[in-house]
N, C-alpha and C. Protein backbone atom coordinates (compact mmCIF):
# COMPACT_ATOMS: atom_id res chain seq x y z
N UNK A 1 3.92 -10.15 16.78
CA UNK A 1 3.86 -9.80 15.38
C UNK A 1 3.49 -11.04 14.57
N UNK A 2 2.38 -10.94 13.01
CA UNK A 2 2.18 -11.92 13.02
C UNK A 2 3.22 -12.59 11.78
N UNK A 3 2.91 -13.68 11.19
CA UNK A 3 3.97 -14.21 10.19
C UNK A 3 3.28 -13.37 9.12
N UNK A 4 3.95 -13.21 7.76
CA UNK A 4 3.35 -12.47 6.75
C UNK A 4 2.82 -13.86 5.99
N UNK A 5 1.87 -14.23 5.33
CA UNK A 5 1.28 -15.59 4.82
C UNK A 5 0.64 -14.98 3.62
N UNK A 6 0.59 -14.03 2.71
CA UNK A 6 0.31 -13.58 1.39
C UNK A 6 0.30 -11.70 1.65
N UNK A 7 -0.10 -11.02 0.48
CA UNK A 7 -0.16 -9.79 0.01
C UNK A 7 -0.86 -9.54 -0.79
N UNK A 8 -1.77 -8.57 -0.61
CA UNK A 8 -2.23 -8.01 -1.36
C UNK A 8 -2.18 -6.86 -2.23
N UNK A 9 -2.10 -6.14 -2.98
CA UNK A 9 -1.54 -4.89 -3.92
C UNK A 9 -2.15 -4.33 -4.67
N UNK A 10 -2.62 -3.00 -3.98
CA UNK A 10 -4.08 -2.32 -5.07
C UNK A 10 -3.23 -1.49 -5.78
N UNK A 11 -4.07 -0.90 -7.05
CA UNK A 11 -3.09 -0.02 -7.70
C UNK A 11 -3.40 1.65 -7.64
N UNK A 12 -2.85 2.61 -8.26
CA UNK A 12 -2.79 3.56 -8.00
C UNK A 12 -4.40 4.55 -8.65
N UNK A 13 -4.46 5.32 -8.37
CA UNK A 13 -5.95 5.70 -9.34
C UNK A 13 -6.16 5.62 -10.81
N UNK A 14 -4.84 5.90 -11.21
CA UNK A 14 -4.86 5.79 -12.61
C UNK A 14 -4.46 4.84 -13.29
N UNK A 15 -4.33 3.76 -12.70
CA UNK A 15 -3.16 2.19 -12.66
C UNK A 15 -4.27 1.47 -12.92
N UNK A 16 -3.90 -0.33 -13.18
CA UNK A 16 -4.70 -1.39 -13.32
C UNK A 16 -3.82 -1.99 -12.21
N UNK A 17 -3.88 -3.60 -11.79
CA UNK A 17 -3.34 -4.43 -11.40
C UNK A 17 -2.31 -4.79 -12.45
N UNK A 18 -2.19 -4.43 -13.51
CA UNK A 18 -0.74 -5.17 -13.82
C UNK A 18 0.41 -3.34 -14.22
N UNK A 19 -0.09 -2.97 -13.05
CA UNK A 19 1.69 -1.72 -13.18
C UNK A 19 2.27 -2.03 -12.92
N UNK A 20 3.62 -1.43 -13.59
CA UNK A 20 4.83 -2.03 -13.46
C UNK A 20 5.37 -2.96 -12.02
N UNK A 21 5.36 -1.70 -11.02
CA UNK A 21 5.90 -1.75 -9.73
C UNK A 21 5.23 -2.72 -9.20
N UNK A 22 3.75 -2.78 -9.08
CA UNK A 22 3.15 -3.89 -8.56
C UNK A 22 3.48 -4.99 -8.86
N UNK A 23 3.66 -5.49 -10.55
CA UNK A 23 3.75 -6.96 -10.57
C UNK A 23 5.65 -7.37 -10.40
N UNK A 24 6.54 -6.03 -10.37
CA UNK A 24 7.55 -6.51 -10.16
C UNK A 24 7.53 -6.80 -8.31
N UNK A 25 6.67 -5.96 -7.77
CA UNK A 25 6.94 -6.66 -5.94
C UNK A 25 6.07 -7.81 -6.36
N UNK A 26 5.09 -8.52 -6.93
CA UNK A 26 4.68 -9.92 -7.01
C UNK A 26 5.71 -10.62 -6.92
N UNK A 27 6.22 -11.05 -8.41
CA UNK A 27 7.14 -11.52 -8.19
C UNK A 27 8.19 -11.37 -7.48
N UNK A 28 8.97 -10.70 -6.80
CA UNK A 28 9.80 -10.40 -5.96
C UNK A 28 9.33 -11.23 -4.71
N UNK A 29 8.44 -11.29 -4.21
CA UNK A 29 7.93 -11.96 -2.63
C UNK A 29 7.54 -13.63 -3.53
N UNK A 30 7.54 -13.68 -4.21
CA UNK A 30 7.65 -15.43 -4.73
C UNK A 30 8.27 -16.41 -3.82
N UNK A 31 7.76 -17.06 -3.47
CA UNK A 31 6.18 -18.10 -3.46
C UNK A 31 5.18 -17.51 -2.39
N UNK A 32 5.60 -16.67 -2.16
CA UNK A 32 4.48 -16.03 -1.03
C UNK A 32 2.97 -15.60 -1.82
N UNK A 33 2.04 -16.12 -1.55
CA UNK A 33 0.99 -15.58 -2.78
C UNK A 33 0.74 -14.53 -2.29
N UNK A 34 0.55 -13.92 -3.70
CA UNK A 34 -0.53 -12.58 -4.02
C UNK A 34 -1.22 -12.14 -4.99
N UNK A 35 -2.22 -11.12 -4.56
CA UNK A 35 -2.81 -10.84 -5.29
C UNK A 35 -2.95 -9.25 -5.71
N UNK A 36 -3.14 -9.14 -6.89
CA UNK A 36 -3.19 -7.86 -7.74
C UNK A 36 -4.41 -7.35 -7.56
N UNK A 37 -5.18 -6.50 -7.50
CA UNK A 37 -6.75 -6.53 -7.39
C UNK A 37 -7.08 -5.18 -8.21
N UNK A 38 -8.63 -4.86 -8.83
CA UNK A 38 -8.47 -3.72 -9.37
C UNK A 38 -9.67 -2.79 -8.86
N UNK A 39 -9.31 -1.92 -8.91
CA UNK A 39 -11.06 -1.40 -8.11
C UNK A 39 -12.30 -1.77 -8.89
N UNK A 40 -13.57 -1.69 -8.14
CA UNK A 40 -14.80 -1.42 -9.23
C UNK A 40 -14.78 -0.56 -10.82
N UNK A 41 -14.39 0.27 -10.10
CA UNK A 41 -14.76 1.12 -11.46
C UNK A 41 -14.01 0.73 -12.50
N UNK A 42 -12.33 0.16 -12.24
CA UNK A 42 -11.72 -0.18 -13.51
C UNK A 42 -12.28 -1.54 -14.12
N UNK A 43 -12.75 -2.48 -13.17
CA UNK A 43 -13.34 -3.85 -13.31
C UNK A 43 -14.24 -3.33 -14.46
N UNK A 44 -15.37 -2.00 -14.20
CA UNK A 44 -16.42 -1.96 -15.20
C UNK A 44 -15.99 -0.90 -15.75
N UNK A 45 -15.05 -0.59 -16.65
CA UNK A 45 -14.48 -0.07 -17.48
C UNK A 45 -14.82 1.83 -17.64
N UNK A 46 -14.84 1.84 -16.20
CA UNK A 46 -15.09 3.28 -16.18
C UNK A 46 -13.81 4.29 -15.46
N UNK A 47 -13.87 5.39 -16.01
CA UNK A 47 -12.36 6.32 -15.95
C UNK A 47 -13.03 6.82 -14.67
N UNK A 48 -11.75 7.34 -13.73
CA UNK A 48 -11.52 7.78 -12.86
C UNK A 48 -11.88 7.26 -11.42
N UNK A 49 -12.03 7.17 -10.64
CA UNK A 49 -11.97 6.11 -9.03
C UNK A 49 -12.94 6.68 -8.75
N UNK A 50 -12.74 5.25 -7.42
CA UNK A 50 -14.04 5.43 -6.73
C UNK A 50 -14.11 6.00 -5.61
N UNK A 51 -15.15 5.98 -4.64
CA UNK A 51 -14.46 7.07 -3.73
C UNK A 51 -14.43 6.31 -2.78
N UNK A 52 -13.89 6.94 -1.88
CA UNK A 52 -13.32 6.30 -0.26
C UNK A 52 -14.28 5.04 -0.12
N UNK A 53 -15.08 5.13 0.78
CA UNK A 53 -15.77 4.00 1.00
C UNK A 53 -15.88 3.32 -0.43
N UNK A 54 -16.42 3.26 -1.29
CA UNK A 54 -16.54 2.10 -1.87
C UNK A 54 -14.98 1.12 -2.85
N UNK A 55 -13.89 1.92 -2.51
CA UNK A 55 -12.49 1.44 -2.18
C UNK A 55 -12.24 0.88 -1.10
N UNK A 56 -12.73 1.08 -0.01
CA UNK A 56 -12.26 0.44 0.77
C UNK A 56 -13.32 -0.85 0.98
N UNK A 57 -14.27 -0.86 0.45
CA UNK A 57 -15.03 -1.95 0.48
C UNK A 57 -14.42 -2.86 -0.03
N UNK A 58 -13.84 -2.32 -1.88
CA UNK A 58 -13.37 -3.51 -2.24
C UNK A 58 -11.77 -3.99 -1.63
N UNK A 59 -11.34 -3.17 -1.20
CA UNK A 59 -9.88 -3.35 -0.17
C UNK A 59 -10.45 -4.39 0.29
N UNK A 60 -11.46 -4.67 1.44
CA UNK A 60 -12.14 -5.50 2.51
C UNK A 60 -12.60 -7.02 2.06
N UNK A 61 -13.47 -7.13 0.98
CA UNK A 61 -13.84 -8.04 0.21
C UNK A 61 -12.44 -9.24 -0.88
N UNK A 62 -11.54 -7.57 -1.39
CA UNK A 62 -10.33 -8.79 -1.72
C UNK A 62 -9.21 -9.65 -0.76
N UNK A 63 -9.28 -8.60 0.24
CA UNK A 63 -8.48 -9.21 1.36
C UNK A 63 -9.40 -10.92 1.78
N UNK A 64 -10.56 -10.38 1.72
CA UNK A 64 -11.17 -11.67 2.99
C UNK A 64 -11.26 -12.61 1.78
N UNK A 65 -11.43 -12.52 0.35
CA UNK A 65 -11.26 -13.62 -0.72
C UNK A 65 -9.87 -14.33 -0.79
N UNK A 66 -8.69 -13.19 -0.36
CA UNK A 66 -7.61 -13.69 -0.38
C UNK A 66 -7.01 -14.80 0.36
N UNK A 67 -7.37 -14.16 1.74
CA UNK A 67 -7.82 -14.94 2.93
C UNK A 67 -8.39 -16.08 3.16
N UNK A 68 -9.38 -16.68 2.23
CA UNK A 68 -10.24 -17.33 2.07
C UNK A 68 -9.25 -18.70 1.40
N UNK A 69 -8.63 -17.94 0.11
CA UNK A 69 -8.08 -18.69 -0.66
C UNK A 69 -6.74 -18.94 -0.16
N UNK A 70 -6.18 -18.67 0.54
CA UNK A 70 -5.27 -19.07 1.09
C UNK A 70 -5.20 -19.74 2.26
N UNK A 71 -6.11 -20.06 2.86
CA UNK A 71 -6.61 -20.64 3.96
C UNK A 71 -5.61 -20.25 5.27
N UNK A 72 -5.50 -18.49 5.35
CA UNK A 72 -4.74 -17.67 6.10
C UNK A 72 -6.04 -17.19 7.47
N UNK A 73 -5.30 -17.17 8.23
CA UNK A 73 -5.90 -16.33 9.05
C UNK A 73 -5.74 -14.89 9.00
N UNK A 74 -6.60 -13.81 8.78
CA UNK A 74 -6.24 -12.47 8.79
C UNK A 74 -5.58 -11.84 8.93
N UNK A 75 -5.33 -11.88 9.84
CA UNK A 75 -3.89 -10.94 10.74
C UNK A 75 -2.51 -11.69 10.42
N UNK A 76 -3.04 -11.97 9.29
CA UNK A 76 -1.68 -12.82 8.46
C UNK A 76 -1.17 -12.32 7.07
N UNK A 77 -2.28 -11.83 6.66
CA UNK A 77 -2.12 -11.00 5.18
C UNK A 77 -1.60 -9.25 5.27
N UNK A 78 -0.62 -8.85 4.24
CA UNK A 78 0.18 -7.99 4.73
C UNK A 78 -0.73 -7.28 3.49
N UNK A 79 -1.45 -5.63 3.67
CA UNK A 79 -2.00 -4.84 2.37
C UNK A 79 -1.07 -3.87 2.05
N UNK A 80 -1.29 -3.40 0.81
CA UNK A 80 -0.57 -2.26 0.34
C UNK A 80 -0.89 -2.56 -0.97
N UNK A 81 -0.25 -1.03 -1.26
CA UNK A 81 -0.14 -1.05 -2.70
C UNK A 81 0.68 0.52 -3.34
N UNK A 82 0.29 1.05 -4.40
CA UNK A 82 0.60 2.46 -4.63
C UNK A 82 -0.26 2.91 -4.48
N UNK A 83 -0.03 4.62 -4.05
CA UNK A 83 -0.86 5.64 -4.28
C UNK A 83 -2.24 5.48 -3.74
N UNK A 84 -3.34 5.60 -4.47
CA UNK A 84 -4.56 6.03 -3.88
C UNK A 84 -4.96 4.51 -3.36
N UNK A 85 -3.95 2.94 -3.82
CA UNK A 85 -4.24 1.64 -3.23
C UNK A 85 -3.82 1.43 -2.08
N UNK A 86 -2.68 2.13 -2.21
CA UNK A 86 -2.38 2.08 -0.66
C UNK A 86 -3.05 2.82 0.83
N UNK A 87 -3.38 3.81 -0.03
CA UNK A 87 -4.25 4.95 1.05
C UNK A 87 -5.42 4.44 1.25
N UNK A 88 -6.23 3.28 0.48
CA UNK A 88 -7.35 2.82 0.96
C UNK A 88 -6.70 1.51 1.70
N UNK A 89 -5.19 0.73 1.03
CA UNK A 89 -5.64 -0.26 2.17
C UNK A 89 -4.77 0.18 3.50
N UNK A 90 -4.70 1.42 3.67
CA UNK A 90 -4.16 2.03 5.40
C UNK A 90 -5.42 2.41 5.66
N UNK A 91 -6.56 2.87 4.84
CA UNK A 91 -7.71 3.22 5.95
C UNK A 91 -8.63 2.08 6.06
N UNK A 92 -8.54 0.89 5.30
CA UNK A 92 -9.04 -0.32 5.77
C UNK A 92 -8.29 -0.96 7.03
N UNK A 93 -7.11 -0.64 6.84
CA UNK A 93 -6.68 -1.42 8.15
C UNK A 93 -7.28 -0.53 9.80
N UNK A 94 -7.05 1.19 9.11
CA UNK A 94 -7.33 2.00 10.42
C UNK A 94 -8.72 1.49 10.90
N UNK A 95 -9.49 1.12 9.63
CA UNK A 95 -10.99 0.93 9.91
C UNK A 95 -11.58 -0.29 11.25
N UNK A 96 -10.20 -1.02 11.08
CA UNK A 96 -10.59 -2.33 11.59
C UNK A 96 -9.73 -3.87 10.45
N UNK A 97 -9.57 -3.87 9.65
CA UNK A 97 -9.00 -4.78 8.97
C UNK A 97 -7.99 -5.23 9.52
N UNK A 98 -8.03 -6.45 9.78
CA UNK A 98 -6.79 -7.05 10.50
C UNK A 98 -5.56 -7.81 9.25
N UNK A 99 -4.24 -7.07 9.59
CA UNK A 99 -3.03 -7.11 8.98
C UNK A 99 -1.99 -7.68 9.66
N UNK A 100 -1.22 -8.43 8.76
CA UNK A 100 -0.01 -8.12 9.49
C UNK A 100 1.14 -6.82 9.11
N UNK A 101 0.79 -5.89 8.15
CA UNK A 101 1.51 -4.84 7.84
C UNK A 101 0.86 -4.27 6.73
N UNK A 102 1.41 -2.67 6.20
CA UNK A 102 0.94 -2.41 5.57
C UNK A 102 1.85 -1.92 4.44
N UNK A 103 2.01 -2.13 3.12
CA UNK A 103 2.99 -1.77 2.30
C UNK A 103 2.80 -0.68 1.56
N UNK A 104 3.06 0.38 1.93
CA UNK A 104 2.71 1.56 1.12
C UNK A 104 3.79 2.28 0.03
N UNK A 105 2.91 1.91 -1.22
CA UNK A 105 4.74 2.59 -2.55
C UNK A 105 3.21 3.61 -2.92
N UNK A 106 4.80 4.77 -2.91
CA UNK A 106 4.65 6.36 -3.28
C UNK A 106 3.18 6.89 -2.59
N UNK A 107 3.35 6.70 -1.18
CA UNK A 107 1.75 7.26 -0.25
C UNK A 107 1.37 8.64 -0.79
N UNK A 108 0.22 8.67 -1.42
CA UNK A 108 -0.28 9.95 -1.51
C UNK A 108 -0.66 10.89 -0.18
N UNK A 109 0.61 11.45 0.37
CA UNK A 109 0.26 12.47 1.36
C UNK A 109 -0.98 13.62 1.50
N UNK A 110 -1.05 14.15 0.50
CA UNK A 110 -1.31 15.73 -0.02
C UNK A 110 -1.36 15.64 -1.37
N UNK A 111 -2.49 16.30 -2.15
CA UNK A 111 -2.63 16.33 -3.51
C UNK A 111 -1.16 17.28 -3.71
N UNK A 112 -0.75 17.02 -5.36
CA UNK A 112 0.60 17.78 -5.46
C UNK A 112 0.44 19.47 -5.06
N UNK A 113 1.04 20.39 -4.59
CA UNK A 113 1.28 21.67 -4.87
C UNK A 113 0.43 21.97 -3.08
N UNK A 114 -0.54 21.37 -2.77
CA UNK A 114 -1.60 21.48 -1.85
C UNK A 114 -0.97 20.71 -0.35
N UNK A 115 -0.11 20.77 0.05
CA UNK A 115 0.06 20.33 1.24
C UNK A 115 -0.15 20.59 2.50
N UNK A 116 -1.20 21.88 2.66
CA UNK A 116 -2.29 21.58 3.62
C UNK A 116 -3.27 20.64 3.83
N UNK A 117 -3.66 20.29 2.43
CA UNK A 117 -4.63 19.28 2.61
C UNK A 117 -4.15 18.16 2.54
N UNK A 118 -3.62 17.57 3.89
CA UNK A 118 -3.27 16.08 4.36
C UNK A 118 -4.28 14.75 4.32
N UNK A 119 -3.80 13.79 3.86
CA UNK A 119 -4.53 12.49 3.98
C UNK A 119 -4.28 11.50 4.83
N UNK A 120 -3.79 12.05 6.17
CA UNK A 120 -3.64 10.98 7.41
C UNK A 120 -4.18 11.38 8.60
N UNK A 121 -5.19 11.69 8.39
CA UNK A 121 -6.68 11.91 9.57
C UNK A 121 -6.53 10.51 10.35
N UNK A 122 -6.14 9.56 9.55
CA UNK A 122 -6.21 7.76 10.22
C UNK A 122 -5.01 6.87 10.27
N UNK A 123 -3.74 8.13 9.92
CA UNK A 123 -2.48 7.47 10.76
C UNK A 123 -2.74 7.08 12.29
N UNK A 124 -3.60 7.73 12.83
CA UNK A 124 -3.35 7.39 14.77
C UNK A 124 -4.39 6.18 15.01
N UNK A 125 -4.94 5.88 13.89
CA UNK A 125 -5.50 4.29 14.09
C UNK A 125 -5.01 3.22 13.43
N UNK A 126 -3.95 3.57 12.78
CA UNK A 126 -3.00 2.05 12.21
C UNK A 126 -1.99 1.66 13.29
N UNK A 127 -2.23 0.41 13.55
CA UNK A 127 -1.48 -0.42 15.00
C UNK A 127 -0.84 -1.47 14.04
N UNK A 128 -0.53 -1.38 12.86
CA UNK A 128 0.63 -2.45 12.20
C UNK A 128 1.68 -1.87 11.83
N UNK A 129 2.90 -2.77 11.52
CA UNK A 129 4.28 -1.85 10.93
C UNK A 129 3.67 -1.47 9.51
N UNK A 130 4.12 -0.64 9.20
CA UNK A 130 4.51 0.06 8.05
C UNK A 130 5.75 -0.17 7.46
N UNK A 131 5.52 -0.58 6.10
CA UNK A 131 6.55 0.40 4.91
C UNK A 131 6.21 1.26 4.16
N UNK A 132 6.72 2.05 4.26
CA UNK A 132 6.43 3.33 2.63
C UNK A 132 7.54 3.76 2.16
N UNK A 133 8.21 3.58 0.36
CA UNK A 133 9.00 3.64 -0.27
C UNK A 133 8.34 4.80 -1.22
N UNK A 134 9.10 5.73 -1.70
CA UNK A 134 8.49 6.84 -2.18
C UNK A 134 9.38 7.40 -2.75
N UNK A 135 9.26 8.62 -3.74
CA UNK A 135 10.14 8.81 -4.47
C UNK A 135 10.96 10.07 -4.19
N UNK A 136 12.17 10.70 -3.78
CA UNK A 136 12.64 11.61 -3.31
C UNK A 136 12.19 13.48 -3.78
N UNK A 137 11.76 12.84 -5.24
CA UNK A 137 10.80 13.89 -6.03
C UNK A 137 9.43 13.84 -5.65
N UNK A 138 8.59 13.41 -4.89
CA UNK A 138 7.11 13.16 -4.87
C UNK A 138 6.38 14.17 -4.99
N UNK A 139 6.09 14.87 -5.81
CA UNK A 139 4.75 15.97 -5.43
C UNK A 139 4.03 15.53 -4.22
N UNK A 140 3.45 14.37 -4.11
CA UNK A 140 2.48 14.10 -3.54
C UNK A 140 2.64 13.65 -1.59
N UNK A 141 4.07 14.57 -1.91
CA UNK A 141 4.66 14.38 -0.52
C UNK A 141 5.86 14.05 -0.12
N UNK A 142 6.75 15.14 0.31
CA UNK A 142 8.62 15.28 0.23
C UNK A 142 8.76 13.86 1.46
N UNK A 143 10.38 13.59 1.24
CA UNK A 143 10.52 12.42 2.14
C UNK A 143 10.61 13.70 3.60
N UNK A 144 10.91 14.84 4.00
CA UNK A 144 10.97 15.38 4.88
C UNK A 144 9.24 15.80 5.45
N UNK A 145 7.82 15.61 4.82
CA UNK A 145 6.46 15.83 5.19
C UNK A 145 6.44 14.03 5.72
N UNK A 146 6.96 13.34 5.17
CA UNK A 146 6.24 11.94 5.34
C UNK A 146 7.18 11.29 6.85
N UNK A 147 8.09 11.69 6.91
CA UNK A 147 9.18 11.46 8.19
C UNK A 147 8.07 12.28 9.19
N UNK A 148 7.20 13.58 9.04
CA UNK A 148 6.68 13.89 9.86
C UNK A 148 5.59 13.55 10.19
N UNK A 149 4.75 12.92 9.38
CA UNK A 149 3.54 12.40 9.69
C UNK A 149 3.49 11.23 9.91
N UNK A 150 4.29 10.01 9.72
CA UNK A 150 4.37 8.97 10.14
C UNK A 150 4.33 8.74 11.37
N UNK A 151 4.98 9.71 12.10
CA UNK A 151 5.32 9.93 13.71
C UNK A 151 3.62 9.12 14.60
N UNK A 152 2.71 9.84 13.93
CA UNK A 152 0.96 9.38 14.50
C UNK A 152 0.69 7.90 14.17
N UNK A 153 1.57 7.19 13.34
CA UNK A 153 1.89 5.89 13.65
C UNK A 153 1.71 5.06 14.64
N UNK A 154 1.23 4.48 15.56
CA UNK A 154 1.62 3.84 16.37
C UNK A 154 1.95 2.41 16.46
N UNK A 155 3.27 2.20 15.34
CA UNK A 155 3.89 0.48 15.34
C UNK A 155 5.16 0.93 14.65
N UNK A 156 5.54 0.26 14.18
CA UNK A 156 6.97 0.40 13.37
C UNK A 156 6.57 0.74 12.45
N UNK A 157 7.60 1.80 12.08
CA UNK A 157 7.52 2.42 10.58
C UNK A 157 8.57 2.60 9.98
N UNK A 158 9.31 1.68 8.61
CA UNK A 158 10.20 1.91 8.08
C UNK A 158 10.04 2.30 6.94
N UNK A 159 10.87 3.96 6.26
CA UNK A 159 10.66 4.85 5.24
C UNK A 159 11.46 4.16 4.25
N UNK A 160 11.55 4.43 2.95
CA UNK A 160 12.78 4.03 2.03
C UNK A 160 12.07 5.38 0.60
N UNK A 161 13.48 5.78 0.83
CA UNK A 161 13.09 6.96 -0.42
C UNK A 161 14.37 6.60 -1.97
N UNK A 162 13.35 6.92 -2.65
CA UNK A 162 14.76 6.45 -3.69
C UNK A 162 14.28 7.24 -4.50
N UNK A 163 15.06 6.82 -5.79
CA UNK A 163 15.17 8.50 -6.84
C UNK A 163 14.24 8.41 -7.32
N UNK A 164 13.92 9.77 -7.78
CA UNK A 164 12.74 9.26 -8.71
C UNK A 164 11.31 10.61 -7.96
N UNK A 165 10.45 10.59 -8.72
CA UNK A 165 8.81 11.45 -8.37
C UNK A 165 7.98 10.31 -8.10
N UNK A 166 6.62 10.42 -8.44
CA UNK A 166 5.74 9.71 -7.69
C UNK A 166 5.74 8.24 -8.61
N UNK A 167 5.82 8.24 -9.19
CA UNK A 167 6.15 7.07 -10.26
C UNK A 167 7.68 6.46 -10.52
N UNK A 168 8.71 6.24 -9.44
CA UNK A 168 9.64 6.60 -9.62
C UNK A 168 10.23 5.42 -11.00
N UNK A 169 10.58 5.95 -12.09
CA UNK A 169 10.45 4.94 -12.73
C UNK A 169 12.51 4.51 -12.70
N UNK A 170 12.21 3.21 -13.46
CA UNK A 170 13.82 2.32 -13.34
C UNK A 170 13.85 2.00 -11.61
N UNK A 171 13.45 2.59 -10.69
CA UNK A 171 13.02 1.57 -9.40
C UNK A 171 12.70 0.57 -9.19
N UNK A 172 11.51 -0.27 -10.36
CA UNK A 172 11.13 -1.33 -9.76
C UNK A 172 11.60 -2.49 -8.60
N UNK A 173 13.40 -2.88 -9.25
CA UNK A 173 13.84 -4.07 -8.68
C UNK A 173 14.37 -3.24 -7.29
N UNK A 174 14.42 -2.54 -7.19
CA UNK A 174 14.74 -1.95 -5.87
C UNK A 174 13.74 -1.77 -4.84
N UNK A 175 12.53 -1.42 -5.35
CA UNK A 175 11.43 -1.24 -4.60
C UNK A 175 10.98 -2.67 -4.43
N UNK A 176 11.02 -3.58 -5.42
CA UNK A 176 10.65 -4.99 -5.02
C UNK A 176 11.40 -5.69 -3.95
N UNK A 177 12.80 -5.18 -3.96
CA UNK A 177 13.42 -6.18 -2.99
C UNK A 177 13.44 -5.17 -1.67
N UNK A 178 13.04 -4.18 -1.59
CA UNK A 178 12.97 -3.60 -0.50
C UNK A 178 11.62 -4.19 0.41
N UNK A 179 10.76 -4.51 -0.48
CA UNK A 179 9.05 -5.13 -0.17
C UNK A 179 9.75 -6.56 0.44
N UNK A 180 10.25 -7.18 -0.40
CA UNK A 180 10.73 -8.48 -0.43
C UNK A 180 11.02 -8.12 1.15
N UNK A 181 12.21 -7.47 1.01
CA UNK A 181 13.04 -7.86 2.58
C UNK A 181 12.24 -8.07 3.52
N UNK A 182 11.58 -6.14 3.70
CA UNK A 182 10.66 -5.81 4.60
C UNK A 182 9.18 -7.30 5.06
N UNK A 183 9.04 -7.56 4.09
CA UNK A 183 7.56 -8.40 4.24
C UNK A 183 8.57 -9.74 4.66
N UNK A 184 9.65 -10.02 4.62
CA UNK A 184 10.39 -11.75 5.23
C UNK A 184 10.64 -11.09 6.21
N UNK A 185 10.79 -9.86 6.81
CA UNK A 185 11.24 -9.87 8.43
C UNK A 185 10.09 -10.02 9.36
N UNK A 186 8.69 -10.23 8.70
CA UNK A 186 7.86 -9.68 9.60
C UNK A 186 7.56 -11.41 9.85
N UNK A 187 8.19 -11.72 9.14
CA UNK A 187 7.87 -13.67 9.83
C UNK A 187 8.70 -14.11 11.28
């Protein structure tokens, strides 16, 4: 397993880099650097995301800048983020992106109400531990759907559900020190 040596943290579709949750796990993993990143489209001031591939491009490009700037070796930087940031940086890692983990707050399973239509076609190609902290309310996926799909995992996977829907709000310091913990054990 490798040491964790920075983080990265995309935000949710409708988020920037400075939401709440994100910059409270920044600070929380202090002095460990990281970085906030924002997709294309919010960079050029346009509503609504981008799609798969060209998210995960920029997943790919901030990691290896991060990388760069930290003078880390790859498989040293831990990705995640919320929601639709996190779901691109688990299919960057499934893609090939080398991690040392992946931090996933409030994983968008299933659009709300629609939980046939699943978004882990590329759980059985992530080979890093996992976290995913999520909210016991989630539309976007009960803690009893996400206990089941994690299973296609193949590394460690530790869940943490706390109160709250997909935004669980008054969580932050809890979800930060849960990141916190999780990302110092993997050293």
């Amino acid at each position: 397993m490798s040491t964790a040596g920075a983080l990265l943290l995309a935000p949710g579709a409708g988020a920037d880099r400075d939401h709440h949750t994100l910059c409270a796990v920044a600070d929380a993993v202090a002095p460990l650097p990281v970085e906030r990143m924002d997709f294309p489209a919010r960079k050029a001031g346009r509503k609504g995301v981008d799609r798969a591939p060209v998210a995960i491009a920029a997943v790919m490009a901030e990691a290896e800048a991060l990388c760069t700037a930290a003078r880390l070796r790859a498989d040293r930087l831990v990705l995640g983020g919320r929601s639709f940031g996190g779901r691109m940086c688990s299919m960057a890692v499934a893609q090939g992106r080398p991690a040392a983990g992946l931090v996933l707050l409030s994983y968008p399973l299933h659009p709300p109400g629609r939980p046939e239509v699943l978004r882990v076609e590329h759980f059985a190609d992530i080979t890093v531990p996992c976290l995913f902290v999520s909210g016991e309310r989630d539309p976007f996926g009960t803690p009893t759907e996400l206990e089941r799909e994690v299973q296609a995992i193949d590394a460690p996977v530790e869940l943490i559900i706390v109160p709250g829907a997909h935004d669980p709000r008054g969580q932050d310091e809890r979800i930060a020190a849960e990141v916190r913990r999780w990302v110092r054990s993997l050293r």
